[in-house]
N, C-alpha and C. Protein backbone atom coordinates (compact mmCIF):
# COMPACT_ATOMS: atom_id res chain seq x y z
N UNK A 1 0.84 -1.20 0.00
CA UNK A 1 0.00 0.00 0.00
C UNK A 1 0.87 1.25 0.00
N UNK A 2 0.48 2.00 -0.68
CA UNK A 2 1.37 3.33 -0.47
C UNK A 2 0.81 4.44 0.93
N UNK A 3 0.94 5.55 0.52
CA UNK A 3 1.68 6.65 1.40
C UNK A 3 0.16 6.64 2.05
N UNK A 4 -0.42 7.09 3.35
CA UNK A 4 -1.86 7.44 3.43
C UNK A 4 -1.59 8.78 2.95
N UNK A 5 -2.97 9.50 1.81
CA UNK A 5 -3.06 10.54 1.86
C UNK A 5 -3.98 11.25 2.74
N UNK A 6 -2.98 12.67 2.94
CA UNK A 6 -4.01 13.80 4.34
C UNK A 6 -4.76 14.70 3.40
N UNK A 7 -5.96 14.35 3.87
CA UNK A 7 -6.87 15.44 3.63
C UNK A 7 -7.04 17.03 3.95
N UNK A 8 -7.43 17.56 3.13
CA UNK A 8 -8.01 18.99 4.51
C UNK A 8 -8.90 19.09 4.85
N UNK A 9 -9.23 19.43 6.42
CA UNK A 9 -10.05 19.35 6.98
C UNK A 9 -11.13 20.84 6.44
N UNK A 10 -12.17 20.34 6.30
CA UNK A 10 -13.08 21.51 5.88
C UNK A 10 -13.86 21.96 6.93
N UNK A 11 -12.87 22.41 6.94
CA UNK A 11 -13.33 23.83 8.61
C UNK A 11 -13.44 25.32 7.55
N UNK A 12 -13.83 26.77 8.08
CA UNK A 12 -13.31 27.86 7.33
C UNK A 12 -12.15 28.16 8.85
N UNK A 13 -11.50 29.69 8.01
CA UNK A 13 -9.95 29.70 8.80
C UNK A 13 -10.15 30.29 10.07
N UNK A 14 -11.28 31.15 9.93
CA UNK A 14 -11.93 31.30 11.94
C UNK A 14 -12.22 30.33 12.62
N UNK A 15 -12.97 29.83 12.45
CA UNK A 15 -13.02 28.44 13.15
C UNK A 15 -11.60 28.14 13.78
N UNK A 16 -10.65 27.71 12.78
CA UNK A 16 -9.11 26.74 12.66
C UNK A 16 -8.29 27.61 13.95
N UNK A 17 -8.17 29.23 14.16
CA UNK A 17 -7.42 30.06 14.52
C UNK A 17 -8.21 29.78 15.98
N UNK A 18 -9.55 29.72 15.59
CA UNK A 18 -10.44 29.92 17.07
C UNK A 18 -10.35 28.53 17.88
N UNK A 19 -10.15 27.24 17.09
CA UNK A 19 -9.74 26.29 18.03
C UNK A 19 -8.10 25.83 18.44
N UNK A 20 -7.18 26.99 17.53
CA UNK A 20 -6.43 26.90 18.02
C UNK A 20 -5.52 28.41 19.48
N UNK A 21 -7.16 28.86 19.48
CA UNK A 21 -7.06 29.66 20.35
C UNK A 21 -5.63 31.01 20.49
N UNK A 22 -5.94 31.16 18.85
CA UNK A 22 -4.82 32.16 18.00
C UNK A 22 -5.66 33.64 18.56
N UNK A 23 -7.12 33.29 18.21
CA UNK A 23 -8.12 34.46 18.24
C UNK A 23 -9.25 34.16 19.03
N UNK A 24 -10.09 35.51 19.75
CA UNK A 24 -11.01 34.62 20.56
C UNK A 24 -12.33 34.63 19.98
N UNK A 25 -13.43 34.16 20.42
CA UNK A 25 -14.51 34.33 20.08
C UNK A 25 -15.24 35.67 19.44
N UNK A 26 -14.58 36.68 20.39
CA UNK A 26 -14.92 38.24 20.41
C UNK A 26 -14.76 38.42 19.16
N UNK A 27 -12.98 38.41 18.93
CA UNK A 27 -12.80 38.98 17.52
C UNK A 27 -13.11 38.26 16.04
N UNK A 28 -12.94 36.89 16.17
CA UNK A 28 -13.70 36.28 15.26
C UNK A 28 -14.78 36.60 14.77
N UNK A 29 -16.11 37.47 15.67
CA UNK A 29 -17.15 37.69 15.79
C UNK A 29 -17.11 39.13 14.93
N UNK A 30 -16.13 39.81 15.59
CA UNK A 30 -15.65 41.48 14.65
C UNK A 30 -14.81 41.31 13.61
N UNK A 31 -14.19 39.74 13.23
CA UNK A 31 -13.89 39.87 12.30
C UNK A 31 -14.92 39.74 11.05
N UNK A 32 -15.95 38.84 11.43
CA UNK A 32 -16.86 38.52 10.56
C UNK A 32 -17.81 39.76 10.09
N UNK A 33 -17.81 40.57 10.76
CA UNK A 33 -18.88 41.12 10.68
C UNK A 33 -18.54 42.42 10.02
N UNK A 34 -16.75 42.80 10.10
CA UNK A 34 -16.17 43.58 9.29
C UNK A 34 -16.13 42.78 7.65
N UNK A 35 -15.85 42.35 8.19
CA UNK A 35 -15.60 41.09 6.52
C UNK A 35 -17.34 41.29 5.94
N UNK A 36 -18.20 41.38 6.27
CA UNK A 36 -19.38 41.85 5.92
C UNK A 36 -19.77 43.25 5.51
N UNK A 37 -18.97 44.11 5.55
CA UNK A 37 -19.12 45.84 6.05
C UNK A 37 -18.38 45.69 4.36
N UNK A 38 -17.22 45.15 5.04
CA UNK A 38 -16.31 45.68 3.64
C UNK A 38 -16.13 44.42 2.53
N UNK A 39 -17.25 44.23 1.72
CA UNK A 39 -17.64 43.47 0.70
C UNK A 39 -15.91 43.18 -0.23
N UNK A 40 -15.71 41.94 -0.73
CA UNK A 40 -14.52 41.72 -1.15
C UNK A 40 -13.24 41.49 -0.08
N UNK A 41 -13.24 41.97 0.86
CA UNK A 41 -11.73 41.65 1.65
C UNK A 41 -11.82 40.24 2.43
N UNK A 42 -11.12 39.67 2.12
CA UNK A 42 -11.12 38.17 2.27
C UNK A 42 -10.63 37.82 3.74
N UNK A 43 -11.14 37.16 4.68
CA UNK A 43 -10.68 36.74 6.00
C UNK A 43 -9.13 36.86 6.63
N UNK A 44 -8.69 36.36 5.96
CA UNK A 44 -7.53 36.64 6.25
C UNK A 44 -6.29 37.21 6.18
N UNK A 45 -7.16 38.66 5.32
CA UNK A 45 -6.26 40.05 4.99
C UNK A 45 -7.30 40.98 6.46
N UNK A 46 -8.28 40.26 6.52
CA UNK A 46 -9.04 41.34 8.28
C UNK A 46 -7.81 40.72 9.72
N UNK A 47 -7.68 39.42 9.79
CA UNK A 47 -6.77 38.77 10.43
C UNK A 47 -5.29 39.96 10.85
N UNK A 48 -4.86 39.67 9.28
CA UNK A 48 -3.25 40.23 9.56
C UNK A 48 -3.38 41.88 9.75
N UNK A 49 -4.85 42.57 9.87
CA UNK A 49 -4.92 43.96 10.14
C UNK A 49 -5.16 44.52 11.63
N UNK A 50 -5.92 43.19 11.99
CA UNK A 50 -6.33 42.89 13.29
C UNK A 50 -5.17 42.80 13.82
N UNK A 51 -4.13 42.64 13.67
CA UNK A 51 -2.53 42.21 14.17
C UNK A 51 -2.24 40.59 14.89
N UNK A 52 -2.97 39.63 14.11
CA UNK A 52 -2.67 38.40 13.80
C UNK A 52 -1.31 38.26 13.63
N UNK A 53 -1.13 37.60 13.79
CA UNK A 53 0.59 37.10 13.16
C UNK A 53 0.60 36.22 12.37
N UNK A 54 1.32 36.85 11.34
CA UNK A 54 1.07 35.70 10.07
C UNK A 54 1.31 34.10 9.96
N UNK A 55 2.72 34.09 10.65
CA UNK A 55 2.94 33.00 10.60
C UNK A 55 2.20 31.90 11.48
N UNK A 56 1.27 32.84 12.77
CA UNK A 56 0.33 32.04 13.38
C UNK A 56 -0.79 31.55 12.54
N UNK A 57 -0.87 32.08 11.66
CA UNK A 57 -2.24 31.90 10.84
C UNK A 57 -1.15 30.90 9.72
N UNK A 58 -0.32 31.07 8.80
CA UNK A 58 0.20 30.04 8.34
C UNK A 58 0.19 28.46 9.19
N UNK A 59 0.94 28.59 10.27
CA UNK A 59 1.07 27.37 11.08
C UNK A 59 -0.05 26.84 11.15
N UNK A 60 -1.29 27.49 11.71
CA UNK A 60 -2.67 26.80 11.89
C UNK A 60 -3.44 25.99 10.51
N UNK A 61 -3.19 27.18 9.32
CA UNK A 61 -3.84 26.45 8.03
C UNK A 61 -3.15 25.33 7.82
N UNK A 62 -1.48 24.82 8.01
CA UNK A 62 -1.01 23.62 7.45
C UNK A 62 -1.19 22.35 8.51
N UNK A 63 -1.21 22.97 9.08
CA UNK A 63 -1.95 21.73 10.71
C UNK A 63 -2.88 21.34 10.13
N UNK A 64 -3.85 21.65 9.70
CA UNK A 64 -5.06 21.32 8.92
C UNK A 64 -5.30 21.07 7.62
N UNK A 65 -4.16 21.16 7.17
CA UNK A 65 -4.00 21.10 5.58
C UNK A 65 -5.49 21.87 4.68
N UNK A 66 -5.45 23.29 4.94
CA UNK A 66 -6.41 24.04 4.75
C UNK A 66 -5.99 25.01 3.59
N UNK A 67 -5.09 25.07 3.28
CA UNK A 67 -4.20 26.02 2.32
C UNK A 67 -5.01 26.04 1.03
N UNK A 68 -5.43 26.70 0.53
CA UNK A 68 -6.49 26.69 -0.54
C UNK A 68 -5.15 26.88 -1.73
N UNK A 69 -5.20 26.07 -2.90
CA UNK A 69 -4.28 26.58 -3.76
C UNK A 69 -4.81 27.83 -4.83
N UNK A 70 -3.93 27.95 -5.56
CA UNK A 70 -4.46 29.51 -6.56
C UNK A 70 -5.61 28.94 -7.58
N UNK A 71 -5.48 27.48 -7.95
CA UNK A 71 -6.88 27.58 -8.59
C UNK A 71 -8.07 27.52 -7.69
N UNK A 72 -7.86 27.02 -6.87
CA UNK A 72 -8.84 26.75 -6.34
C UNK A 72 -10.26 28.43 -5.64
N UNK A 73 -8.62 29.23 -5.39
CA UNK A 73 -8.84 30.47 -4.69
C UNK A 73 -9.56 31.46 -6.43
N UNK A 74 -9.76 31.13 -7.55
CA UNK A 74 -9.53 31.70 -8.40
C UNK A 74 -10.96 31.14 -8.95
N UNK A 75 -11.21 29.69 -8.67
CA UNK A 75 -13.05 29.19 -8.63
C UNK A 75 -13.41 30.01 -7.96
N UNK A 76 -13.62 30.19 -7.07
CA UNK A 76 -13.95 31.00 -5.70
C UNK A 76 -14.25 31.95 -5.77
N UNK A 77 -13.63 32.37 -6.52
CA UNK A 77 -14.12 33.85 -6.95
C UNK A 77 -14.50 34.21 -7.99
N UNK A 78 -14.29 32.84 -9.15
CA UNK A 78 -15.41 33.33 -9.91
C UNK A 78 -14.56 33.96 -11.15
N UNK A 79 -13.67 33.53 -11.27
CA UNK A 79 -12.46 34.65 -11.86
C UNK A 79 -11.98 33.24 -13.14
N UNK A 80 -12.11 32.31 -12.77
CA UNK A 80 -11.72 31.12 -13.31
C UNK A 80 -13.06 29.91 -13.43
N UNK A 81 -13.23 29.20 -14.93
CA UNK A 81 -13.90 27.93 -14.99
C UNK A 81 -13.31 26.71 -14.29
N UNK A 82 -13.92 25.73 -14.34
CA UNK A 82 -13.13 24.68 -14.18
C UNK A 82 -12.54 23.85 -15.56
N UNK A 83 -13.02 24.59 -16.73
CA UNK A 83 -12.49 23.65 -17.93
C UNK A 83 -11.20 24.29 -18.09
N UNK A 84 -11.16 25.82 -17.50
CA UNK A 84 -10.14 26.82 -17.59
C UNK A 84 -8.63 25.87 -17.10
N UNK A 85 -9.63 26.10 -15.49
CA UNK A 85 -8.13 25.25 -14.51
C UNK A 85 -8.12 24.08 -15.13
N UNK A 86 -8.44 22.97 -15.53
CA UNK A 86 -8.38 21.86 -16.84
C UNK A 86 -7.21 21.83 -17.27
N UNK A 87 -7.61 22.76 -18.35
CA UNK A 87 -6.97 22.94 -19.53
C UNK A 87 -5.27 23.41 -18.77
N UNK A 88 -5.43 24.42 -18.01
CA UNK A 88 -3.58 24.98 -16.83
C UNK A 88 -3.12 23.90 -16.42
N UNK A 89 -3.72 22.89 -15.82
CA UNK A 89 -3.37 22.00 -14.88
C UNK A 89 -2.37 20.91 -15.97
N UNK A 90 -3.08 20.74 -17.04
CA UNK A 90 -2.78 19.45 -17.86
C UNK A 90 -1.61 20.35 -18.79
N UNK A 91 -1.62 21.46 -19.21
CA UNK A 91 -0.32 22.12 -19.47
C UNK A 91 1.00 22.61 -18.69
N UNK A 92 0.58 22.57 -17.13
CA UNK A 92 1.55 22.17 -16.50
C UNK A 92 2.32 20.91 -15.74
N UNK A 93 1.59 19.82 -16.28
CA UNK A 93 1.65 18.44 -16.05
C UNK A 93 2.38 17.95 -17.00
N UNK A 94 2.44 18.50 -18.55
CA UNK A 94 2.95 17.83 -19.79
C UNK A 94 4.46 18.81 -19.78
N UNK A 95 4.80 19.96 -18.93
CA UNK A 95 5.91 20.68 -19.33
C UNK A 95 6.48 20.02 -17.90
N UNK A 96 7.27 18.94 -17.76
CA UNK A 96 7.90 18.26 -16.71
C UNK A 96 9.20 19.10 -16.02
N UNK A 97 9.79 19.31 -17.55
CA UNK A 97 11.10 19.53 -17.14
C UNK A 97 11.02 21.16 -16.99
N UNK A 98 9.97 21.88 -17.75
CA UNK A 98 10.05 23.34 -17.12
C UNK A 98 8.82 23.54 -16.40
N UNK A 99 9.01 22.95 -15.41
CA UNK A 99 7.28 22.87 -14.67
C UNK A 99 6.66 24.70 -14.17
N UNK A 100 5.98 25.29 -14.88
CA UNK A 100 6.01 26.61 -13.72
C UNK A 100 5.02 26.40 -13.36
N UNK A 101 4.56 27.34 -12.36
CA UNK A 101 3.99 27.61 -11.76
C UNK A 101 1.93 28.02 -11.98
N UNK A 102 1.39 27.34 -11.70
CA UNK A 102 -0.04 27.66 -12.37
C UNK A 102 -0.67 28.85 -12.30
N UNK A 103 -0.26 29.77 -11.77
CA UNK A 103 -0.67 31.11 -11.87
C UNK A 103 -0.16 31.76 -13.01
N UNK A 104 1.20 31.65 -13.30
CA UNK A 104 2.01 31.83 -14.86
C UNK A 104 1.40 31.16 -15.91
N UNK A 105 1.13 30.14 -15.81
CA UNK A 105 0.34 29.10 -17.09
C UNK A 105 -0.96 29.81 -17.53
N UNK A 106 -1.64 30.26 -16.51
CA UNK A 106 -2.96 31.03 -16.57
C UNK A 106 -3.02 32.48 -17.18
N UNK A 107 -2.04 33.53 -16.39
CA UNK A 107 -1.25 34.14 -17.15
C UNK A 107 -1.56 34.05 -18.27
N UNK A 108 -0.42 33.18 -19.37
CA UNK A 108 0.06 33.17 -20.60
C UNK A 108 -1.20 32.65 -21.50
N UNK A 109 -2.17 32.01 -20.43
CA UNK A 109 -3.52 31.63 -21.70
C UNK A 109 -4.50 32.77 -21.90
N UNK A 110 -4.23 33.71 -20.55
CA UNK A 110 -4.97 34.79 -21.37
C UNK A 110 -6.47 34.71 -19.77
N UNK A 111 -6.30 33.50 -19.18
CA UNK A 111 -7.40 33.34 -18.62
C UNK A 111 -7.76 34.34 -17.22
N UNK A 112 -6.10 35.22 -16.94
CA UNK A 112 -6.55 36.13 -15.99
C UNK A 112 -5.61 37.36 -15.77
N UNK A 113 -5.55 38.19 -15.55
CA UNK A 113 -4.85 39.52 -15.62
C UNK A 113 -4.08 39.39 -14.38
N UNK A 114 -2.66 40.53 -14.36
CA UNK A 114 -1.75 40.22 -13.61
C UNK A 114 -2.39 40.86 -12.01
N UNK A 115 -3.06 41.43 -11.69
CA UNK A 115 -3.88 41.99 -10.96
C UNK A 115 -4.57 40.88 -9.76
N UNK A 116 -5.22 39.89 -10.94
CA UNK A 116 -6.33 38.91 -10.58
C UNK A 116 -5.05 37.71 -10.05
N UNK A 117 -3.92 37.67 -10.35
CA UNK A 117 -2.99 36.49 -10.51
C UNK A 117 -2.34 37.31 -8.65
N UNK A 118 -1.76 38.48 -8.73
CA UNK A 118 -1.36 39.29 -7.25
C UNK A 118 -2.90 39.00 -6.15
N UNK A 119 -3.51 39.21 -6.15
CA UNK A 119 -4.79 38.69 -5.53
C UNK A 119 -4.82 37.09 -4.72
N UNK A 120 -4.52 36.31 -6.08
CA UNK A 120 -4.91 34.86 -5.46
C UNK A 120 -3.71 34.80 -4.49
N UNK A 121 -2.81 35.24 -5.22
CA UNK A 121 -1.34 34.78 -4.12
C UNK A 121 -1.56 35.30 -2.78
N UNK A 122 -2.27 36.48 -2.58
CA UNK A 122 -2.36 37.10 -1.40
C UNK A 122 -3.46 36.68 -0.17
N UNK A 123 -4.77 35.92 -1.17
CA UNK A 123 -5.10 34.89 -0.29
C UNK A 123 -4.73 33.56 0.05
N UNK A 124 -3.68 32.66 -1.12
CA UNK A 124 -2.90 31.86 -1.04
C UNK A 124 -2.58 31.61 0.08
N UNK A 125 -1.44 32.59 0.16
CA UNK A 125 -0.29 32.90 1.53
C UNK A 125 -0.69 33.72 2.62
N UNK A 126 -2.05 34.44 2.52
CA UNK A 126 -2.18 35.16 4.25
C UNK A 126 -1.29 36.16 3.55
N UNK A 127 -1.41 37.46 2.80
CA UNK A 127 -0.18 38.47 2.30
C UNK A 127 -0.81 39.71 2.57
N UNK A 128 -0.90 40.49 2.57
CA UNK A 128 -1.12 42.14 2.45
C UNK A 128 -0.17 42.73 0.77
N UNK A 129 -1.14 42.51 0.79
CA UNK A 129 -0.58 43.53 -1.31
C UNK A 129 -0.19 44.81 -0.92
N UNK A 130 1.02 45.95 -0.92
CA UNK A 130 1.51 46.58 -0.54
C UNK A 130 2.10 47.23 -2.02
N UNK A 131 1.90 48.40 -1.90
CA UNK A 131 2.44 49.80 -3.51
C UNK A 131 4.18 50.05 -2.62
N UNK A 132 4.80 49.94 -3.69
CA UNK A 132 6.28 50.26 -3.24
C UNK A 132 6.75 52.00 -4.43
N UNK A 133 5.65 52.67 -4.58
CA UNK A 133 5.16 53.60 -5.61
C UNK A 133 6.74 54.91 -4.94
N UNK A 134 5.85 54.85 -3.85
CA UNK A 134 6.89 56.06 -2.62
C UNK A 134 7.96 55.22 -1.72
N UNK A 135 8.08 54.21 -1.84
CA UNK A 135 8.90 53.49 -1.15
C UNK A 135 10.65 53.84 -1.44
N UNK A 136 11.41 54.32 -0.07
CA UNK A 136 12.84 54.44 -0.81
C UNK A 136 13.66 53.80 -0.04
N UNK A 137 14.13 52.63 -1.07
CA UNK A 137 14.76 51.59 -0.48
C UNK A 137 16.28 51.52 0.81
N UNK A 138 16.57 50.95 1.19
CA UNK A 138 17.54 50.98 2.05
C UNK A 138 18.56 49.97 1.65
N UNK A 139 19.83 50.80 1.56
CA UNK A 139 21.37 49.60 0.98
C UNK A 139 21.26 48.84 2.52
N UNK A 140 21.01 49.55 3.68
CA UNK A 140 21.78 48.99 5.01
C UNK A 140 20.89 48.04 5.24
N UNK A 141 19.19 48.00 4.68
CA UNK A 141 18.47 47.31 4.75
C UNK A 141 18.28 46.03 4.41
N UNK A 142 19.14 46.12 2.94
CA UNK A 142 19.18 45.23 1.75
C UNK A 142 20.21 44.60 1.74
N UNK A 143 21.05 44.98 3.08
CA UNK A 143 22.29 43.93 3.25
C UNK A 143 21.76 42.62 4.11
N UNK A 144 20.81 42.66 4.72
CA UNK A 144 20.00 41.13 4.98
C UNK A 144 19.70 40.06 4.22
N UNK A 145 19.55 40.35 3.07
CA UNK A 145 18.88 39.10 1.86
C UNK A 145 20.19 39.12 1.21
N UNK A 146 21.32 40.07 0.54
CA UNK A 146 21.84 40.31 -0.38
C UNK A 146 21.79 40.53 -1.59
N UNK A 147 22.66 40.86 -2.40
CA UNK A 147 22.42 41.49 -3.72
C UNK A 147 21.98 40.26 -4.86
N UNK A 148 22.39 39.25 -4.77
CA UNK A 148 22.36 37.73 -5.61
C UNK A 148 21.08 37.52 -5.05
N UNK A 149 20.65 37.08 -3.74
CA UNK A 149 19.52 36.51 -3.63
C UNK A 149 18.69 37.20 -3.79
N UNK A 150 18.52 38.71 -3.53
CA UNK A 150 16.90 39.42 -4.09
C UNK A 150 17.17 39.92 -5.40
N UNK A 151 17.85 39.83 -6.28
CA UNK A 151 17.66 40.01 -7.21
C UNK A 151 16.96 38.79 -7.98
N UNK A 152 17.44 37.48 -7.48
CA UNK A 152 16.60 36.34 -7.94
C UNK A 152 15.45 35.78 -7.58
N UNK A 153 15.23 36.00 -6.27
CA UNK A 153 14.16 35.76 -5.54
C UNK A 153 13.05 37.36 -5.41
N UNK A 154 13.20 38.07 -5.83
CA UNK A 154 12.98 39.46 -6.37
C UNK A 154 12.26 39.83 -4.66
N UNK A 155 13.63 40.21 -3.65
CA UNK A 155 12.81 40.38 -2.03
C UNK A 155 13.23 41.60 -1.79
N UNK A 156 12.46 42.55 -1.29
CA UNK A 156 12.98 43.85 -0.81
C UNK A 156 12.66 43.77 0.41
N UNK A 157 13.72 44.53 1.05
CA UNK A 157 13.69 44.59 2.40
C UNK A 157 12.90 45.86 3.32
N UNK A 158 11.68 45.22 4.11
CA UNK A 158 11.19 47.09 4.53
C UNK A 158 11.31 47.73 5.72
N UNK A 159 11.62 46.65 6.49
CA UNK A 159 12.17 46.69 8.06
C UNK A 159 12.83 45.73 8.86
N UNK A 160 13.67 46.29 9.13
CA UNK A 160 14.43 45.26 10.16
C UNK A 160 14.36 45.61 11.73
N UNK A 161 13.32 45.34 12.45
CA UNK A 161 13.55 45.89 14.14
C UNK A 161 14.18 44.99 14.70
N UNK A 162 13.94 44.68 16.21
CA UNK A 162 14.38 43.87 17.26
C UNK A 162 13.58 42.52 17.18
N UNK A 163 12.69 42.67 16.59
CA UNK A 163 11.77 41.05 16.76
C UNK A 163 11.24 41.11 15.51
N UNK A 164 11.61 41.65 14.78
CA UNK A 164 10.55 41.94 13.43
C UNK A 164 11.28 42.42 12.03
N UNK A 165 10.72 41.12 11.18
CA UNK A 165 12.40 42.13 9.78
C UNK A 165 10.40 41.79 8.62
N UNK A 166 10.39 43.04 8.11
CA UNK A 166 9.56 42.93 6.82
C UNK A 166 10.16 43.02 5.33
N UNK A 167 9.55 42.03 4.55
CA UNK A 167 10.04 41.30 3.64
C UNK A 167 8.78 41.80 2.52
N UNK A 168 9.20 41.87 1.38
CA UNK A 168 8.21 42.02 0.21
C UNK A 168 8.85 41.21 -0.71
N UNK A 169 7.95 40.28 -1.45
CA UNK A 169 7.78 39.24 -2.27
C UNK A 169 7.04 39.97 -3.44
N UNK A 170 7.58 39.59 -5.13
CA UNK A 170 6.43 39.19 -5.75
C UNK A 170 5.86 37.98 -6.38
N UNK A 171 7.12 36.69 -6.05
CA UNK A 171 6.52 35.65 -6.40
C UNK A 171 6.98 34.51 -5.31
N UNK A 172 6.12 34.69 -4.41
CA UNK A 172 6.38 33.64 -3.37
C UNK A 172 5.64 32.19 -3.37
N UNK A 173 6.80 31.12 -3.04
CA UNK A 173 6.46 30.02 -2.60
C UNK A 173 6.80 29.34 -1.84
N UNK A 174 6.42 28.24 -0.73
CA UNK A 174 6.44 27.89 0.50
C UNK A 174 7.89 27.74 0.36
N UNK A 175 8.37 27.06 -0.32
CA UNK A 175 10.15 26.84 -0.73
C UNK A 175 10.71 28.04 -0.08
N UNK A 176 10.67 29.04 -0.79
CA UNK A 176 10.97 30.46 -0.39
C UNK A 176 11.09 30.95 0.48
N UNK A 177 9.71 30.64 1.38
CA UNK A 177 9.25 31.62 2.64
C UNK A 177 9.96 30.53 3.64
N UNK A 178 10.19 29.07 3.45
CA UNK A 178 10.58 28.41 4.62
C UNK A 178 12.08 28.38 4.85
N UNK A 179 12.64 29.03 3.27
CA UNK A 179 13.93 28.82 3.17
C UNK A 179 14.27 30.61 3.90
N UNK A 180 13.89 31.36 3.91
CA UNK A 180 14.21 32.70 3.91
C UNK A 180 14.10 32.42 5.70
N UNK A 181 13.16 31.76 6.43
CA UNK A 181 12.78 31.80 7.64
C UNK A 181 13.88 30.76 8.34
N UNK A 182 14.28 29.94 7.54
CA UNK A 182 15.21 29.24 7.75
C UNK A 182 16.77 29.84 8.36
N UNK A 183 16.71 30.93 7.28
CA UNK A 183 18.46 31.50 7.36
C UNK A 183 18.30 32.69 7.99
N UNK A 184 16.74 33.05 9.13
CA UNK A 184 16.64 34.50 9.30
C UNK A 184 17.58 34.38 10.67
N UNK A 185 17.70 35.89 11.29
CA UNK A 185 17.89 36.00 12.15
C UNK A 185 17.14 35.05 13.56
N UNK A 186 18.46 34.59 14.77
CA UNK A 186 17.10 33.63 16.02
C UNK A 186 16.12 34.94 16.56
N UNK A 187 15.10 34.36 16.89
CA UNK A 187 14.28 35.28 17.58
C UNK A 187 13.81 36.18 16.90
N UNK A 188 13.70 36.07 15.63
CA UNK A 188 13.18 37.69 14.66
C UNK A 188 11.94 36.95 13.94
N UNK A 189 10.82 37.42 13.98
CA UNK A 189 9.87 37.36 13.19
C UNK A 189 9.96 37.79 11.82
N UNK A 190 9.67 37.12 10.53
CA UNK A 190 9.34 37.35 9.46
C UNK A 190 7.99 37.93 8.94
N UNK A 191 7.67 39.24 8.58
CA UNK A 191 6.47 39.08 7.74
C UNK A 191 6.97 39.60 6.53
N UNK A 192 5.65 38.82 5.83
CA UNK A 192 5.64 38.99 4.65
C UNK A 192 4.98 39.48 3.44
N UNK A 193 5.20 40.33 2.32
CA UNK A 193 4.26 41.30 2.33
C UNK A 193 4.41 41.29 0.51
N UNK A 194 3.23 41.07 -0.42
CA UNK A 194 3.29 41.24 -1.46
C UNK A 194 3.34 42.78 -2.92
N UNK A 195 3.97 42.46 -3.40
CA UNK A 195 4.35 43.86 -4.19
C UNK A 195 4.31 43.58 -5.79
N UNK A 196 3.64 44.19 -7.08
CA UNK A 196 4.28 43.80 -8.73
C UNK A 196 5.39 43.79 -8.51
N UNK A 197 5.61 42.72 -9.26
CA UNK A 197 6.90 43.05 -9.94
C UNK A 197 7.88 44.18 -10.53
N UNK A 198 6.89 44.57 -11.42
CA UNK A 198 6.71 46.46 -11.90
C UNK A 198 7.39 47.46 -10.99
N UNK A 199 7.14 46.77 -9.97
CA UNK A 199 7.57 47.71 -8.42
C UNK A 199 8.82 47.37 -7.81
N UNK A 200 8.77 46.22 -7.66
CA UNK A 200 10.12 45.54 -6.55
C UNK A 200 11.73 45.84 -7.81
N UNK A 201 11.34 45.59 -9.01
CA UNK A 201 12.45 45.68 -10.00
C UNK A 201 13.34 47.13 -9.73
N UNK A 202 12.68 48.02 -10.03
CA UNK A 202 12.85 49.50 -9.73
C UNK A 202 13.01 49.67 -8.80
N UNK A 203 13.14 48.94 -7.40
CA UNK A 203 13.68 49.59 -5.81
C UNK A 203 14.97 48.78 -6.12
N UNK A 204 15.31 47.14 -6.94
CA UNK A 204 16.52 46.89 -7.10
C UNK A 204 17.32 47.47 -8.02
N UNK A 205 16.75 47.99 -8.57
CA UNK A 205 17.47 48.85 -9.79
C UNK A 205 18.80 49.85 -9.24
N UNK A 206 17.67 50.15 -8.28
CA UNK A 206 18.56 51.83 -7.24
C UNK A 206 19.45 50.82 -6.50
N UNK A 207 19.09 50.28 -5.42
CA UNK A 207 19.71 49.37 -4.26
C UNK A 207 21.39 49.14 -5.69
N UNK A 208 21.22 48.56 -6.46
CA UNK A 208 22.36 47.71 -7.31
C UNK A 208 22.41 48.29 -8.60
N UNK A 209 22.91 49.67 -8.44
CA UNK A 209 22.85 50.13 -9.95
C UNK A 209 23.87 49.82 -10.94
């Protein structure tokens, strides 16, 4: 017999936070009811405003194997068919050796705008979508990741405190975020915070001219 496969448990992510006693009843209750006020903002962009901690809310969704992937987050909204995701899935199944990523595949068929593609990732991962428009980058900042790795991993750096270093991504994946959390500073919290591309290029531009 092979591997058992884990399911996810079909809880929603208040519930998951509330039995893992991340959040209490109260705010669950104000979260919902904001999440009602303000039509479109998805649970767990009210969470990380509420001052959740991300990675508490990460940890809880994979305990539960609750992680909604980008097609799935992209039915959901209505933004995507299912003959759509079909048709992505089986074109990234037949490209083995250059496997990308299904938000790129979708992308390139035309089936969703780069807008709609920054979105899913941000409910993906628990992210805050963040304009780096006025943003002026920091060399002393940007000596944390280095010049090789954010230029490839495209990461700008937006704070570094005593317990707290903020990070902007525009194409994050668990690889990424576990490897970056991996080599961070002990005792420093990671968050993590999404940005275009359009944007993050042009703060490395300056940082490494």
């Amino acid at each position: 017999m092979g591997p058992k496969t884990i399911k996810p448990v079909n809880k929603p992510l208040g519930k998951i936070l509330l039995e893992k006693s991340i959040i209490t009843l109260e705010q669950l209750k104000w979260a919902l009811e904001r999440q009602r006020q303000e039509n479109g903002k998805y649970l767990g962009q009210i969470f990380l405003e509420m001052g959740i901690f991300q990675d508490e809310i990460h940890g809880a969704l994979d305990s539960y194997h609750k992680r909604k992937r980008i097609g799935e987050v992209l039915l959901d909204a209505k933004i995507l068919t299912s003959s759509q995701l079909e048709e992505a899935l089986k074109k990234q199944k037949e490209a083995k050796e250059d496997r990308k990523p299904l938000g790129k595949i979708l992308l390139e068929l035309g089936y969703i705008n780069y807008e709609q593609y920054l979105e899913a990732l941000a409910r993906h991962f628990i992210m805050q979508i963040i304009s780096l428009g006025e943003f002026v980058p920091s060399q002393s900042l940007q000596k944390l990741v280095g010049e090789y790795y954010a230029w490839t991993k495209k990461i700008i750096v937006l704070q570094n405190e005593d317990e707290k270093i903020k990070l902007v991504l525009s194409e994050p994946t668990l690889f990424l975020i576990q490897e970056i959390k991996k080599f961070s500073p002990e005792g420093k919290r990671i968050e993590f915070y999404l940005a275009k591309s359009a944007e993050i290029e042009p703060c490395l531009g300056k940082l490494y001219p």
